[in-house]
N, C-alpha and C. Protein backbone atom coordinates (compact mmCIF):
# COMPACT_ATOMS: atom_id res chain seq x y z
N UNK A 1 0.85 -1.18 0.00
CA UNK A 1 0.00 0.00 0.00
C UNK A 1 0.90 1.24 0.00
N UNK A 2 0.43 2.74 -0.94
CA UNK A 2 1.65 3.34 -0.94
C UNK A 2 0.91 4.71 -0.26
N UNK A 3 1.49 5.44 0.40
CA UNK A 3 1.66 6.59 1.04
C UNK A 3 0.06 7.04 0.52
N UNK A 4 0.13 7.39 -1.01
CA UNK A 4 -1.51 7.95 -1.76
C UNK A 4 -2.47 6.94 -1.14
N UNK A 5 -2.45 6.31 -1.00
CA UNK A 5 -3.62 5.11 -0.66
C UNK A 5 -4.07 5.18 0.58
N UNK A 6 -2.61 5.02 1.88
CA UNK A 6 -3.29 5.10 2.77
C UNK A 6 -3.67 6.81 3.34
N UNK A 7 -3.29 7.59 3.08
CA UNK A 7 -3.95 9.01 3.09
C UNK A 7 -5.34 8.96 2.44
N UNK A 8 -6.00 8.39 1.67
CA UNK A 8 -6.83 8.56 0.85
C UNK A 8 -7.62 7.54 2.21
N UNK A 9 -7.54 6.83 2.46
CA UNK A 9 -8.17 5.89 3.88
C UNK A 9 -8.32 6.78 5.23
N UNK A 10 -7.46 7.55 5.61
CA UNK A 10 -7.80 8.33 6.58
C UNK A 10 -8.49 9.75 6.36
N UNK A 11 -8.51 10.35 4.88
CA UNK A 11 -9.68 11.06 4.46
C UNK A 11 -10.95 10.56 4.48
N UNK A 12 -11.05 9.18 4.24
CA UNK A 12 -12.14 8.77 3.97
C UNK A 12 -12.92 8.80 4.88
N UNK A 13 -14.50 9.52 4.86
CA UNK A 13 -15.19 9.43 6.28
C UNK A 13 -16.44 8.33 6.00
N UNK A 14 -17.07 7.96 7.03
CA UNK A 14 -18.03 6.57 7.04
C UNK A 14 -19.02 7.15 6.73
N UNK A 15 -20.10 7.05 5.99
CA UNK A 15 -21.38 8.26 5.59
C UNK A 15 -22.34 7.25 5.16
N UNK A 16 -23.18 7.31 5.43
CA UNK A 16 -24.58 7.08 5.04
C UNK A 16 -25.23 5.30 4.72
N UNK A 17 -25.01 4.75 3.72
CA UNK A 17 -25.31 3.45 3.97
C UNK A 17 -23.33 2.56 4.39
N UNK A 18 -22.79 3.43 4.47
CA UNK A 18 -21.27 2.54 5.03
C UNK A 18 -21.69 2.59 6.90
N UNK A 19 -22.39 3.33 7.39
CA UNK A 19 -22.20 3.59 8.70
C UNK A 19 -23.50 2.13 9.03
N UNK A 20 -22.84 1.13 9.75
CA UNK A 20 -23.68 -0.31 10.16
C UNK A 20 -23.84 -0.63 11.37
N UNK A 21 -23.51 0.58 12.27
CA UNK A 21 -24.03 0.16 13.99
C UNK A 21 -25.00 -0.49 14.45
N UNK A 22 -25.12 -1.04 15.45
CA UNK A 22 -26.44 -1.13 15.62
C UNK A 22 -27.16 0.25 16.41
N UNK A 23 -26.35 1.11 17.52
CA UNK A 23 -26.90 1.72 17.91
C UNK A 23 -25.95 3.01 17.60
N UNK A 24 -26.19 4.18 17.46
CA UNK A 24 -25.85 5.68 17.28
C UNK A 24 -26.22 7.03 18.22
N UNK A 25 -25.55 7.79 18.33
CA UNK A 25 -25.72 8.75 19.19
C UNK A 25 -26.26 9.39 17.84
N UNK A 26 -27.03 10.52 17.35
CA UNK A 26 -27.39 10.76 16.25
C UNK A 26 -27.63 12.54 16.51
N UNK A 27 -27.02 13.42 15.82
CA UNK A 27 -27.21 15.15 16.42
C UNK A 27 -27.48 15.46 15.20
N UNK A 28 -28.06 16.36 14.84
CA UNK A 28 -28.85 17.13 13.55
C UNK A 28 -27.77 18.10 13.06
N UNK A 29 -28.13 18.89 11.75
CA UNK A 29 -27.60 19.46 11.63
C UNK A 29 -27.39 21.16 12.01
N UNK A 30 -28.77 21.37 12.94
CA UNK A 30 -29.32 22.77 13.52
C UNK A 30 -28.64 22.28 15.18
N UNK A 31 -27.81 21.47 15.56
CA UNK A 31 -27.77 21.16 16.98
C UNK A 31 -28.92 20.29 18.05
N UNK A 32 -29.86 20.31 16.90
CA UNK A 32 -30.39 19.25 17.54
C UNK A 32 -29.83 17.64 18.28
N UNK A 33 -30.63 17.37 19.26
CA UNK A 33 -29.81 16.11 19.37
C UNK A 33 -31.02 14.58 19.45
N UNK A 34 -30.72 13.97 18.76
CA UNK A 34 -31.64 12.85 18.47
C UNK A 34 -31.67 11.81 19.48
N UNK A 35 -30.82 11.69 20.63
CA UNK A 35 -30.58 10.64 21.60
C UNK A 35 -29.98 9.64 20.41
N UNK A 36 -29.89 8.13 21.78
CA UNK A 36 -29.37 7.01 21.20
C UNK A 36 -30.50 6.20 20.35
N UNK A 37 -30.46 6.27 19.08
CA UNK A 37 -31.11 5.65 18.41
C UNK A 37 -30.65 4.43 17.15
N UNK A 38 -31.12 3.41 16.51
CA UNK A 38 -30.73 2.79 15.38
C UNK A 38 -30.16 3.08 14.07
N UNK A 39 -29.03 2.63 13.73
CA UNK A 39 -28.74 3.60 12.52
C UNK A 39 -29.64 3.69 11.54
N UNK A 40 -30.33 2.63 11.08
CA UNK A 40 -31.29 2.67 10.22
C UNK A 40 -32.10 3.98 10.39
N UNK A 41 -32.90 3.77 11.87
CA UNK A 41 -33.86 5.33 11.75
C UNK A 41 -33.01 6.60 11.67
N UNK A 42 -31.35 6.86 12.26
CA UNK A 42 -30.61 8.31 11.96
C UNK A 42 -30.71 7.87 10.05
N UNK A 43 -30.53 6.79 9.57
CA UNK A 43 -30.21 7.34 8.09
C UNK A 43 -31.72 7.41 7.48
N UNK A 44 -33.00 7.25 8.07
CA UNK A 44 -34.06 7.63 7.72
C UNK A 44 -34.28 9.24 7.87
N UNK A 45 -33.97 8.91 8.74
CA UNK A 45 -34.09 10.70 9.33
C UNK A 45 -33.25 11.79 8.33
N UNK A 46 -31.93 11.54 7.97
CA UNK A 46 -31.09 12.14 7.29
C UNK A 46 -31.90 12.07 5.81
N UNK A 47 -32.25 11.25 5.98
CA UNK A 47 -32.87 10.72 3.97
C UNK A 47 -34.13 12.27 3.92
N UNK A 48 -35.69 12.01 4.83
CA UNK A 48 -36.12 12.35 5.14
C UNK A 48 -35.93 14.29 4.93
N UNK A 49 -34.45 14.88 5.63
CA UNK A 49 -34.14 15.95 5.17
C UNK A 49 -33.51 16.32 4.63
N UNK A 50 -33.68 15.35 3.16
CA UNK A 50 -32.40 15.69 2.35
C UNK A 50 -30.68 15.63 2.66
N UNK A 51 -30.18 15.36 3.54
CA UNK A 51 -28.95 15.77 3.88
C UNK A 51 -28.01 14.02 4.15
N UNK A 52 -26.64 14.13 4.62
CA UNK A 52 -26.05 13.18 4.48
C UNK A 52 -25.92 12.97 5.62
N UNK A 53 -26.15 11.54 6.40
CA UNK A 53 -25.00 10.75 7.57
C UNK A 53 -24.18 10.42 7.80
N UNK A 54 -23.09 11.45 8.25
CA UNK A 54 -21.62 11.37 8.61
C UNK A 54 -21.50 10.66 9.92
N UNK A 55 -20.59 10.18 9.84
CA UNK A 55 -20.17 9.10 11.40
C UNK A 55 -18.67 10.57 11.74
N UNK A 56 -19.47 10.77 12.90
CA UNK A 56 -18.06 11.90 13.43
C UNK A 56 -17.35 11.10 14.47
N UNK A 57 -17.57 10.39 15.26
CA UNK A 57 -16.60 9.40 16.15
C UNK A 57 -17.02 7.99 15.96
N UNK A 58 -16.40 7.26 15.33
CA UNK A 58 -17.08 5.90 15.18
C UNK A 58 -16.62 5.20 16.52
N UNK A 59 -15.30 5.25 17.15
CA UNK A 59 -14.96 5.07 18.45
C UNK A 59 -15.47 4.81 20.01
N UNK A 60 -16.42 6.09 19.74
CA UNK A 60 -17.32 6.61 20.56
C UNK A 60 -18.20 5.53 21.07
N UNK A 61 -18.48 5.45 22.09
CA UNK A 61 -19.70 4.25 22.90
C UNK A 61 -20.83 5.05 23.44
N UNK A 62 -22.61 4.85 22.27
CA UNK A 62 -21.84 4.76 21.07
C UNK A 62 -21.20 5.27 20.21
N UNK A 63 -21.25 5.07 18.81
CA UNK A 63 -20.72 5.87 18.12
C UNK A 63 -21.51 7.66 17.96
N UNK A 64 -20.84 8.05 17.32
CA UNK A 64 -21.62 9.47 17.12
C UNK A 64 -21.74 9.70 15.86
N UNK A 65 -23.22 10.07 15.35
CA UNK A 65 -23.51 10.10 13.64
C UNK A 65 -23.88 11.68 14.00
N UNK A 66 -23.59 12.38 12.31
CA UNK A 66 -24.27 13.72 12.74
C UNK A 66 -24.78 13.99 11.07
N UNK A 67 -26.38 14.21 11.23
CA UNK A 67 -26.87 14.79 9.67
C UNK A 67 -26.91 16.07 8.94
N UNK A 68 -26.08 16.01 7.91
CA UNK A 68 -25.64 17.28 7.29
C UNK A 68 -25.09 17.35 5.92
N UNK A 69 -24.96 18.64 5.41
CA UNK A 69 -24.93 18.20 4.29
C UNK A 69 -22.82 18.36 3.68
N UNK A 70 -22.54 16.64 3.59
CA UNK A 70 -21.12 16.97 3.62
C UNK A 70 -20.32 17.33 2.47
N UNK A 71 -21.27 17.77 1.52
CA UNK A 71 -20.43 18.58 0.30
C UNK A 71 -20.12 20.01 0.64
N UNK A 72 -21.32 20.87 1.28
CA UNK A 72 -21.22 21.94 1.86
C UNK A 72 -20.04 21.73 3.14
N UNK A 73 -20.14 20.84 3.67
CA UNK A 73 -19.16 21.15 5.20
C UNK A 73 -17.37 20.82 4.43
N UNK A 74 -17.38 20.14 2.95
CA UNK A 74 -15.87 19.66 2.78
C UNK A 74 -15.52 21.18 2.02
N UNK A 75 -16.56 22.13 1.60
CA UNK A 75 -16.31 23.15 0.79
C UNK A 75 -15.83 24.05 1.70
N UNK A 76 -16.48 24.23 3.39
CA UNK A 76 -16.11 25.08 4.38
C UNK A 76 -14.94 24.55 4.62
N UNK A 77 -14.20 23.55 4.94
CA UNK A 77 -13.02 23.01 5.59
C UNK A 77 -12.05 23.85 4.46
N UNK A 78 -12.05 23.58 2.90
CA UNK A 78 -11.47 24.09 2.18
C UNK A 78 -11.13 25.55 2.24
N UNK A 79 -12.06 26.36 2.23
CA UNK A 79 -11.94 27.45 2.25
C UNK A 79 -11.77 27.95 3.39
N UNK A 80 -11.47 27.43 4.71
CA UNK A 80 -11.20 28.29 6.04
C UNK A 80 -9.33 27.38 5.82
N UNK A 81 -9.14 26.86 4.74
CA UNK A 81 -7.96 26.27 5.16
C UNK A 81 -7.17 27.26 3.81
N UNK A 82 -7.57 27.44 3.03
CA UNK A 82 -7.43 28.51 1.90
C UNK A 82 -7.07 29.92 2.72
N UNK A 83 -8.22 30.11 3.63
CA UNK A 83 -8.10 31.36 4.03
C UNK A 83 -6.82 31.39 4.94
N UNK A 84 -6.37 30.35 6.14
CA UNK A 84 -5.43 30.26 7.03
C UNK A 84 -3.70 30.64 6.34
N UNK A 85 -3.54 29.93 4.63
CA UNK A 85 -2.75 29.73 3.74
C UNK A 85 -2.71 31.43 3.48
N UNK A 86 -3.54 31.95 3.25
CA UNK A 86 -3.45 33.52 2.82
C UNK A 86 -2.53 34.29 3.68
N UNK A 87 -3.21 33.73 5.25
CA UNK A 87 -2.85 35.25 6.54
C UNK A 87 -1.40 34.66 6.57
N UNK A 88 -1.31 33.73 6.29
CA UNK A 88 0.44 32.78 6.94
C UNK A 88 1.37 34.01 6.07
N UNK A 89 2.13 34.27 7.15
CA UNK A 89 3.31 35.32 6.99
C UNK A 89 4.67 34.12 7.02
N UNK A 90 5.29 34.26 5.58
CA UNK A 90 6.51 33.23 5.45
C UNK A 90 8.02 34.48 5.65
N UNK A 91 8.73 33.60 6.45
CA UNK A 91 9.70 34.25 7.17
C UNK A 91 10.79 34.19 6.02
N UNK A 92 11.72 35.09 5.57
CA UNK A 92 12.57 34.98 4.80
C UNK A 92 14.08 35.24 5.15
N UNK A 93 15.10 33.99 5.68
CA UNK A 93 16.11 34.32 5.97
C UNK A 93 17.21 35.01 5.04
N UNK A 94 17.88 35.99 4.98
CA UNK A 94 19.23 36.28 4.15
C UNK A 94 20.20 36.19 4.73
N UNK A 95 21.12 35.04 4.03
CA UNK A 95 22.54 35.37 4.85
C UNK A 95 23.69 35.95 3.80
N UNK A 96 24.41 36.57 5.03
CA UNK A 96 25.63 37.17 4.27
C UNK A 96 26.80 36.84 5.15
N UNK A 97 27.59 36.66 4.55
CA UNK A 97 29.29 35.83 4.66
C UNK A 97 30.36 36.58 5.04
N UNK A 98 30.61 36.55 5.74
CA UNK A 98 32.01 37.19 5.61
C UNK A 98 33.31 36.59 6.26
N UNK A 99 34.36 36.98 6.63
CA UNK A 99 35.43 36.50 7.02
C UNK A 99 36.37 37.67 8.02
N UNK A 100 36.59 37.24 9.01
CA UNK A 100 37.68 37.47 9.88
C UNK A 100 38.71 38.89 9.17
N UNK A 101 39.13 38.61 8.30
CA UNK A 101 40.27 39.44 7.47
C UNK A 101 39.52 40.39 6.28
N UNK A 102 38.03 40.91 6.70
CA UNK A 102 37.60 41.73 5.63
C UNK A 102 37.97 43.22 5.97
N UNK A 103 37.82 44.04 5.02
CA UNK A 103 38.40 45.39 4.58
C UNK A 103 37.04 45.94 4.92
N UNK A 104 37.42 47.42 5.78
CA UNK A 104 35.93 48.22 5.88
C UNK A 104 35.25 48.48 4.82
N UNK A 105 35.63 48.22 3.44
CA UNK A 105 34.87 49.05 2.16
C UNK A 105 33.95 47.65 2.22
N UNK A 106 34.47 46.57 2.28
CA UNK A 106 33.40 45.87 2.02
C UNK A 106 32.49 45.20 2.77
N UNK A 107 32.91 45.43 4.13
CA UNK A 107 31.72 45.48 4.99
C UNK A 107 30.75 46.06 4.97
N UNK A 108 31.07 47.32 4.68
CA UNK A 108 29.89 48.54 4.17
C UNK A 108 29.07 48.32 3.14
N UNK A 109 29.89 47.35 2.38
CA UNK A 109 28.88 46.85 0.95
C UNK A 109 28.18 45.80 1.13
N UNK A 110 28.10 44.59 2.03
CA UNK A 110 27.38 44.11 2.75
C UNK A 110 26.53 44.50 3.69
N UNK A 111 27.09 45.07 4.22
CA UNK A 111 25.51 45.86 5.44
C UNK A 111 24.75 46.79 4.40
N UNK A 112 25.21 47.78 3.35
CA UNK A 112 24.46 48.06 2.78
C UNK A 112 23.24 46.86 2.10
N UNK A 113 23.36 45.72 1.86
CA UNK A 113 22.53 44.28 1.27
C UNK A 113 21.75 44.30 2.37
N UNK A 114 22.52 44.01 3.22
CA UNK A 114 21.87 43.81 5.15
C UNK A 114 20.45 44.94 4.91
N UNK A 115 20.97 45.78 5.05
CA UNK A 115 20.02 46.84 5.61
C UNK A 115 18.63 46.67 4.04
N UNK A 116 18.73 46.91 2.82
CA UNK A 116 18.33 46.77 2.05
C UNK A 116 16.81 45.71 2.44
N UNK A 117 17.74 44.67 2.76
CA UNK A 117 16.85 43.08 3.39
C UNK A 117 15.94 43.33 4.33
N UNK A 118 16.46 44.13 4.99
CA UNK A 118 15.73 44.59 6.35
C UNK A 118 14.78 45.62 6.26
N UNK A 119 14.94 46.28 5.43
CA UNK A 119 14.14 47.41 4.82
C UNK A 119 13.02 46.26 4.47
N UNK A 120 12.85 45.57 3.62
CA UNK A 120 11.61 44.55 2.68
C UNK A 120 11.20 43.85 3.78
N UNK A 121 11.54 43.42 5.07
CA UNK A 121 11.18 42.69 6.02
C UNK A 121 11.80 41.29 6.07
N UNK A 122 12.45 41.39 6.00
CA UNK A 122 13.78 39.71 5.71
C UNK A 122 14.44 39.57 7.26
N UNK A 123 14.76 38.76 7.41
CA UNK A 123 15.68 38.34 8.61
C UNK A 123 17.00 38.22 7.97
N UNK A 124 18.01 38.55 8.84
CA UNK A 124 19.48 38.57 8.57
C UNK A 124 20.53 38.32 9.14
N UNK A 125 20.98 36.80 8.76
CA UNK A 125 21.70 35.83 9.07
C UNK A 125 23.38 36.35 8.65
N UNK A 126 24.41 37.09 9.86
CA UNK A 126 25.67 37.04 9.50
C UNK A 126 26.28 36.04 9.85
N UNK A 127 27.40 35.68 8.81
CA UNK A 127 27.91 34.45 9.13
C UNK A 127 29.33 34.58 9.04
N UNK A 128 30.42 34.78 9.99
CA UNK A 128 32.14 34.87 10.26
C UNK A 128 32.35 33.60 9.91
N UNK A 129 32.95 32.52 8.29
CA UNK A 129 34.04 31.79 8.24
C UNK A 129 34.92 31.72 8.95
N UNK A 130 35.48 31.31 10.06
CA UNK A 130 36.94 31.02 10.79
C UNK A 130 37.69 29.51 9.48
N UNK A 131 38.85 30.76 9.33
CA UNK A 131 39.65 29.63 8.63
C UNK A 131 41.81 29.02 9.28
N UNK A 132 41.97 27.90 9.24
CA UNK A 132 42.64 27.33 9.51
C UNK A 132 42.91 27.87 11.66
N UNK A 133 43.85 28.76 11.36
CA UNK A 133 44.59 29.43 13.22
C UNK A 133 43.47 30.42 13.54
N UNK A 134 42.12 30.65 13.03
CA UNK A 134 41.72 31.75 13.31
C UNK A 134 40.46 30.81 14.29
N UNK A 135 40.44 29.61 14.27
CA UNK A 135 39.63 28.65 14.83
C UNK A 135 39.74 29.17 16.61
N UNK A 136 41.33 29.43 16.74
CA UNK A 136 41.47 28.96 18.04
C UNK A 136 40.94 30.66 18.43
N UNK A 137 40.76 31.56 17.91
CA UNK A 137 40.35 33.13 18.42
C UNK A 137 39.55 33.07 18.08
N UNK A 138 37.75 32.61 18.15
CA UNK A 138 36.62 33.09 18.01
C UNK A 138 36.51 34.29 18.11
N UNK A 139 36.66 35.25 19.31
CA UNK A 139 36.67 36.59 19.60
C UNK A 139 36.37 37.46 18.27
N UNK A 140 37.18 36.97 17.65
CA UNK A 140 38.20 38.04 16.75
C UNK A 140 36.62 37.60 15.60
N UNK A 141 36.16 36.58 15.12
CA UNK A 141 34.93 36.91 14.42
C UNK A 141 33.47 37.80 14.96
N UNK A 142 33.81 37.59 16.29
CA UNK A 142 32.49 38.40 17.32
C UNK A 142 32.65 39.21 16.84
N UNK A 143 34.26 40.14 16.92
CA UNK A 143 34.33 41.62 16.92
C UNK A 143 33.87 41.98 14.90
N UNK A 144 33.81 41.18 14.65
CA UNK A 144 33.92 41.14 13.29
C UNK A 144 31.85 41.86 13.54
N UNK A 145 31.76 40.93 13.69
CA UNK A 145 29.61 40.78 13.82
C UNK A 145 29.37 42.13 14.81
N UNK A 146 30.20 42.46 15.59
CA UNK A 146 29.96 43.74 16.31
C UNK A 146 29.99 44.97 15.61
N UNK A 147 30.96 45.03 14.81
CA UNK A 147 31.11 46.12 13.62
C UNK A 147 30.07 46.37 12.80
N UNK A 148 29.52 44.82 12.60
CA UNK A 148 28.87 44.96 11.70
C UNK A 148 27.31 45.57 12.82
N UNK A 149 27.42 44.74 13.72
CA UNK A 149 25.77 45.46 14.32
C UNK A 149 25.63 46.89 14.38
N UNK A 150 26.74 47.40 14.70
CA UNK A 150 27.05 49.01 14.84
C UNK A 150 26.21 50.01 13.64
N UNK A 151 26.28 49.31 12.41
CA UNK A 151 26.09 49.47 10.92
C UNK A 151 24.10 49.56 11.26
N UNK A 152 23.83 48.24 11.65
CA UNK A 152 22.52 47.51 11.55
C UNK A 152 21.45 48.18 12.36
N UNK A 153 22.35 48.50 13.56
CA UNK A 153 21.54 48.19 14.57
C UNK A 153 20.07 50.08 15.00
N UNK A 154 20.21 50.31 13.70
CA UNK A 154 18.92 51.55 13.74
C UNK A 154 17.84 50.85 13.15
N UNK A 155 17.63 50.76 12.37
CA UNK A 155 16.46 49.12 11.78
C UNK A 155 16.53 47.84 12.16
N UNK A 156 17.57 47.47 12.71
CA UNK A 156 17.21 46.51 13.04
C UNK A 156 17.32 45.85 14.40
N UNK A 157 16.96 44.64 14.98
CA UNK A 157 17.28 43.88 16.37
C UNK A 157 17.65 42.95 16.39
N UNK A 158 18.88 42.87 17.57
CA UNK A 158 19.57 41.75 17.10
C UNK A 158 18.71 40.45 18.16
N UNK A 159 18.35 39.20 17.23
CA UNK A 159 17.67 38.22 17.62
C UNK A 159 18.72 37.40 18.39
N UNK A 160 19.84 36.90 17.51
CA UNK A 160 20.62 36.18 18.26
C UNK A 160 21.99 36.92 18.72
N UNK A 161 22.47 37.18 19.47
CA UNK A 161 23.78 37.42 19.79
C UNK A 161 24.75 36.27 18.82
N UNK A 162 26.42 37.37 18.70
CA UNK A 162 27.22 36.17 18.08
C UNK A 162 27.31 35.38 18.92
N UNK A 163 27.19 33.93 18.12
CA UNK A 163 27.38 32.81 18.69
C UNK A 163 28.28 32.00 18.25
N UNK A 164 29.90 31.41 18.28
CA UNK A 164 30.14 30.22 17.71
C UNK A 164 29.74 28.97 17.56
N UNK A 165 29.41 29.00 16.46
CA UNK A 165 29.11 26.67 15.82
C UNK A 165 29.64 26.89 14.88
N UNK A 166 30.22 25.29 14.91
CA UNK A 166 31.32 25.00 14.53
C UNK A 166 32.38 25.73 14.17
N UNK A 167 32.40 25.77 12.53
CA UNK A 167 33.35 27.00 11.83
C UNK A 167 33.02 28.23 11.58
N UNK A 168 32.05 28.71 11.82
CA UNK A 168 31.29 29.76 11.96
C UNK A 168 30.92 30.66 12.93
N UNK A 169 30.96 31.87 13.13
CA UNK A 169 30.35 32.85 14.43
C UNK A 169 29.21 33.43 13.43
N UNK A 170 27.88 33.60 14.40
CA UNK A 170 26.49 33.67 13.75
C UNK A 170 26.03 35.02 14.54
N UNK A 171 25.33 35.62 13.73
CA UNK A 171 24.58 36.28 14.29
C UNK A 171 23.18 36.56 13.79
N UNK A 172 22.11 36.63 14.17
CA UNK A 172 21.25 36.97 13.73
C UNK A 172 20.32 38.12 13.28
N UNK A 173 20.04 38.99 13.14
CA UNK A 173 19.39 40.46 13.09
C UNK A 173 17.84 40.28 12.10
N UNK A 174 17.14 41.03 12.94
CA UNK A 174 15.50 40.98 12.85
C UNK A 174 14.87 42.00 11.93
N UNK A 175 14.61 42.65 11.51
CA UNK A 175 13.54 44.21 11.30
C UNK A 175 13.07 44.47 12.73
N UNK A 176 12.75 45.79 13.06
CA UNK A 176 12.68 46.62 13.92
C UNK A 176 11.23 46.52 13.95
N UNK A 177 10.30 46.54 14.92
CA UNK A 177 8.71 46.47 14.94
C UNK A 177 8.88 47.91 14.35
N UNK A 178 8.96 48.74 15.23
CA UNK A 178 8.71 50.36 14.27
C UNK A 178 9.06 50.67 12.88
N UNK A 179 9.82 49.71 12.32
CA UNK A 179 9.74 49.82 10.80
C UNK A 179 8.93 49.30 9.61
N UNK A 180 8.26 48.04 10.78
CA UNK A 180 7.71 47.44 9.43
C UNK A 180 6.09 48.23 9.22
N UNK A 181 6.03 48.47 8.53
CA UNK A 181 4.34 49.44 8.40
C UNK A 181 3.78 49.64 6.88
């Protein structure tokens, strides 16, 4: 059985002549509630007002049937899940690189990118390379990410302090709440 198949089994809901209890908790579709009755009479009842018998807990002792109409309720699920997909705010990291042994001109030409990023609402990932003897002085990349916050730090907030992992000193920098508007 492959991945499509069994997803397509746990979508699948029990409805109308699939639901074979003998006995059902049975609720309407206005909140009414029908007590414990036979499935036969909940799927009379459902027939009766037009609408479908969904099994909402088959688990349940007993189970729980509820009558409604489930083309309309799979169209609401869709579209409140459509709508959730809209408001979702996707976070966009930028990183920029640098190294231990850079020249002020081009730090400046990086924080200028930095700031740019931060301006559009981006997050901004600096990242100090430590290469070969420069392993054993982390410091010396901090001061590197400090320079650079100096640059940053009117738009923006710094999320993470530098941090060393592994070969790398990190820092993180945010957008400023008062900027984004």
């Amino acid at each position: 059985m492959s991945f499509k198949d069994n997803r397509k089994k746990q979508d699948e809901v029990m409805m109308n002549e699939d639901i074979r209890f003998k006995e059902v908790r049975c609720n309407g579709d206005d909140g009414q509630s029908f007590g414990i009755i036979s499935s036969r009479e909940a799927q009379a009842l459902a027939d009766e007002a037009g609408l479908d018998l969904v099994c909402i807990a088959p688990n349940g002792k007993p189970p729980v049937v509820k009558i409604m109409d489930y083309g309309k309720y799979k169209y609401q699920l869709e579209k409140k899940k459509k709508e959730a997909r809209k408001n979702q705010k996707i976070i966009v990291t930028k990183e920029i690189k640098l190294s231990v042994k850079i020249a002020d001109n081009d730090i400046s030409y990086k924080v200028q990118h930095a700031r740019e990023f931060l301006e559009k609402g981006n997050h901004v990932k600096f990242r100090v390379f430590l290469r070969g003897r420069e392993m054993s002085n982390p410091a010396a990349g901090a001061e590197v990410l400090n320079r650079v916050w100096a640059m940053v730090e009117d738009i923006g907030t710094m999320d993470n302090k530098p941090k060393f992992e592994g070969r790398y000193v990190n820092m993180l920098v945010v957008p400023s709440k008062k900027e984004k508007k």
